[in-house]
N, C-alpha and C. Protein backbone atom coordinates (compact mmCIF):
# COMPACT_ATOMS: atom_id res chain seq x y z
N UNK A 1 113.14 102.86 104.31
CA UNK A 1 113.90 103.95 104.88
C UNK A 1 112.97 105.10 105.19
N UNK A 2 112.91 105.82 106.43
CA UNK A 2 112.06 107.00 106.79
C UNK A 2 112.80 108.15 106.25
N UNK A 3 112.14 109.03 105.76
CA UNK A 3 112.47 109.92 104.91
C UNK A 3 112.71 111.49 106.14
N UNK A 4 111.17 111.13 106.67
CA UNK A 4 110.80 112.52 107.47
C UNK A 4 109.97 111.74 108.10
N UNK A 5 110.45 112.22 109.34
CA UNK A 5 109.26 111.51 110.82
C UNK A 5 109.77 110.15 111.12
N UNK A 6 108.81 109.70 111.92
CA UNK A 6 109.13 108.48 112.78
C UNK A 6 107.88 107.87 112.65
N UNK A 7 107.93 106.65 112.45
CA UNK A 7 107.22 105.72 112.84
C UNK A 7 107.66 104.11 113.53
N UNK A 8 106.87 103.11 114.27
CA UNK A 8 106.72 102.21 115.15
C UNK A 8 106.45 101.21 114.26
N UNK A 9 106.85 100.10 114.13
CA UNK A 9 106.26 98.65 113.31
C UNK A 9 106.75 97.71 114.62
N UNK A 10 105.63 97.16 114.46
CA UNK A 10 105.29 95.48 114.93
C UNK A 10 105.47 94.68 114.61
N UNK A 11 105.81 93.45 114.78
CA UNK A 11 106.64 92.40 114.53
C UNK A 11 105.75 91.35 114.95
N UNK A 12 105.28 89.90 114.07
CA UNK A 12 104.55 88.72 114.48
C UNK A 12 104.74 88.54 115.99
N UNK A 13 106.03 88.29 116.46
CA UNK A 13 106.52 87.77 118.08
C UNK A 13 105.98 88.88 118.92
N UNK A 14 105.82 90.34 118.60
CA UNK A 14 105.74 91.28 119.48
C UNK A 14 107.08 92.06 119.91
N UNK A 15 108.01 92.10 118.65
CA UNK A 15 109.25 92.95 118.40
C UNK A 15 108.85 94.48 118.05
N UNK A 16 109.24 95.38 118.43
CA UNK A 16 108.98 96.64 118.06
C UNK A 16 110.11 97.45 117.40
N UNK A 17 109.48 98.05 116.97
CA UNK A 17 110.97 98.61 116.08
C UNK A 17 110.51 100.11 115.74
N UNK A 18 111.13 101.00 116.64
CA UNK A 18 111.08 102.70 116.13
C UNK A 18 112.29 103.20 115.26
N UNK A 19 111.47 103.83 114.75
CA UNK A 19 112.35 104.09 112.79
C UNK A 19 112.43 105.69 113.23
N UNK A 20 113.28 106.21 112.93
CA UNK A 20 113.49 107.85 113.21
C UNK A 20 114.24 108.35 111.80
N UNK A 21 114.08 109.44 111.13
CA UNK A 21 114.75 110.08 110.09
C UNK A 21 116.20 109.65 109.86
N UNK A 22 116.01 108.75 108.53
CA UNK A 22 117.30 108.27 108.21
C UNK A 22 117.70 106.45 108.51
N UNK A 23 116.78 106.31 109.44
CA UNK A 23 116.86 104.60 109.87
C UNK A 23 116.15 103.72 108.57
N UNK A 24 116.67 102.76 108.27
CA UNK A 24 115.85 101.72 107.45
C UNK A 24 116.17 100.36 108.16
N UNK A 25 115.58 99.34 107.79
CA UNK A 25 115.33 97.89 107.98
C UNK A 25 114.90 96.84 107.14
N UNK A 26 115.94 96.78 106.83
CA UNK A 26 115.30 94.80 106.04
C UNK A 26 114.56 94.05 106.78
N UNK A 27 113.06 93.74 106.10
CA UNK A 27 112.85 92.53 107.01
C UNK A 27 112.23 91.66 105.92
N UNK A 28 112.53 90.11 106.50
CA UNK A 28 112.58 89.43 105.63
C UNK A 28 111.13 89.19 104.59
N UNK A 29 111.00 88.03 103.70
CA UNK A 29 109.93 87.78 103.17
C UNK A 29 108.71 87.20 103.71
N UNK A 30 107.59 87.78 103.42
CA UNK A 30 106.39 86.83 104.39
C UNK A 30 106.77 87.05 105.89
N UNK A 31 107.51 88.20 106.53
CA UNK A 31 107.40 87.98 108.36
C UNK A 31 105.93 89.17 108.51
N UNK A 32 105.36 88.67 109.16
CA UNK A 32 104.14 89.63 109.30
C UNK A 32 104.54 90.88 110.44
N UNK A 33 104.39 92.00 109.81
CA UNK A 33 104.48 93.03 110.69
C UNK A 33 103.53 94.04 109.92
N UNK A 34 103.17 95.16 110.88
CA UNK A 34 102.35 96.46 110.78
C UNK A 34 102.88 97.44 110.87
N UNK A 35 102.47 98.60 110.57
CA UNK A 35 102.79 99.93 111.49
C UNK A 35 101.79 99.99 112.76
N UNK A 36 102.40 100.14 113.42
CA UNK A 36 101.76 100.52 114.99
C UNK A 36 101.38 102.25 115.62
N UNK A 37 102.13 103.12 115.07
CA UNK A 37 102.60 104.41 115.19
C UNK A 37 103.25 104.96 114.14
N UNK A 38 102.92 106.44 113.92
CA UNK A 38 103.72 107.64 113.50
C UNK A 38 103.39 108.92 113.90
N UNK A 39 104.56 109.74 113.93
CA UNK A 39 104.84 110.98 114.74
C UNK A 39 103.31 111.68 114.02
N UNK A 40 102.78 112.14 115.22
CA UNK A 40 101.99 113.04 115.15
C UNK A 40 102.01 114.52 115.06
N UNK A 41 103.19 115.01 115.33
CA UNK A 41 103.58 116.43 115.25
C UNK A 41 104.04 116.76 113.58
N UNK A 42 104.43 115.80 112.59
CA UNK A 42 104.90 115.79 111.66
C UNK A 42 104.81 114.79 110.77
N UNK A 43 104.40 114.86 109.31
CA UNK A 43 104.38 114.06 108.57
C UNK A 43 105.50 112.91 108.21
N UNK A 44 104.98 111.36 108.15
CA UNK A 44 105.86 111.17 108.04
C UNK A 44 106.26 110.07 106.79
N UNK A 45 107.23 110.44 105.73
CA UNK A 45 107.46 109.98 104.50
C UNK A 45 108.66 108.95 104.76
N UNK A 46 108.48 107.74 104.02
CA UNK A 46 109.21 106.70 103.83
C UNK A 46 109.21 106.32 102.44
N UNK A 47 110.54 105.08 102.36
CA UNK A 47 110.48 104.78 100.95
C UNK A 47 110.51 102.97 101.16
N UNK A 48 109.73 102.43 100.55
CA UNK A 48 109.77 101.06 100.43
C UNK A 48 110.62 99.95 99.26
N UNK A 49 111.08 99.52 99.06
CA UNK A 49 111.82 98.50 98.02
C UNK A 49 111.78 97.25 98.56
N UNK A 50 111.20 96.54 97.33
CA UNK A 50 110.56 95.32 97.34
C UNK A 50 111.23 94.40 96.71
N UNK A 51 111.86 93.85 96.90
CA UNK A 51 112.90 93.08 96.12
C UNK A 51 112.80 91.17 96.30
C-alpha cells in the first residue's frame, strides 16, 4: 500500500501498474516484478506485507 507518493512497478509480461496515495496490490508469489518509477517531486512511503 503507498502511503505518500506514487510509484510505477513492472510486471515479468511487461504489465505496468501506477500506485498513487492510498492504492495497494496483491501480487502473487514468485511473479517477478520491480519498481520502475517514483514521484520525484515527493517522497514516497509504502508499506509491504508478506504473507
Amino acid at each position: 500500500m503507498v502511503l505518500q507518493g506514487e510509484a510505477k512497478l513492472v510486471f515479468e509480461h511487461a504489465e505496468v501498474v501506477h500506485l498513487k496515495k492510498g492504492d495497494y496490490i496483491t501480487i502473487p508469489a514468485h511473479c517477478k516484478h520491480r519498481v520502475s518509477w517514483t514521484a520525484d517531486h515527493h517522497e514516497t512511503l509504502w508499506i509491504a506485507v508478506h504473507y
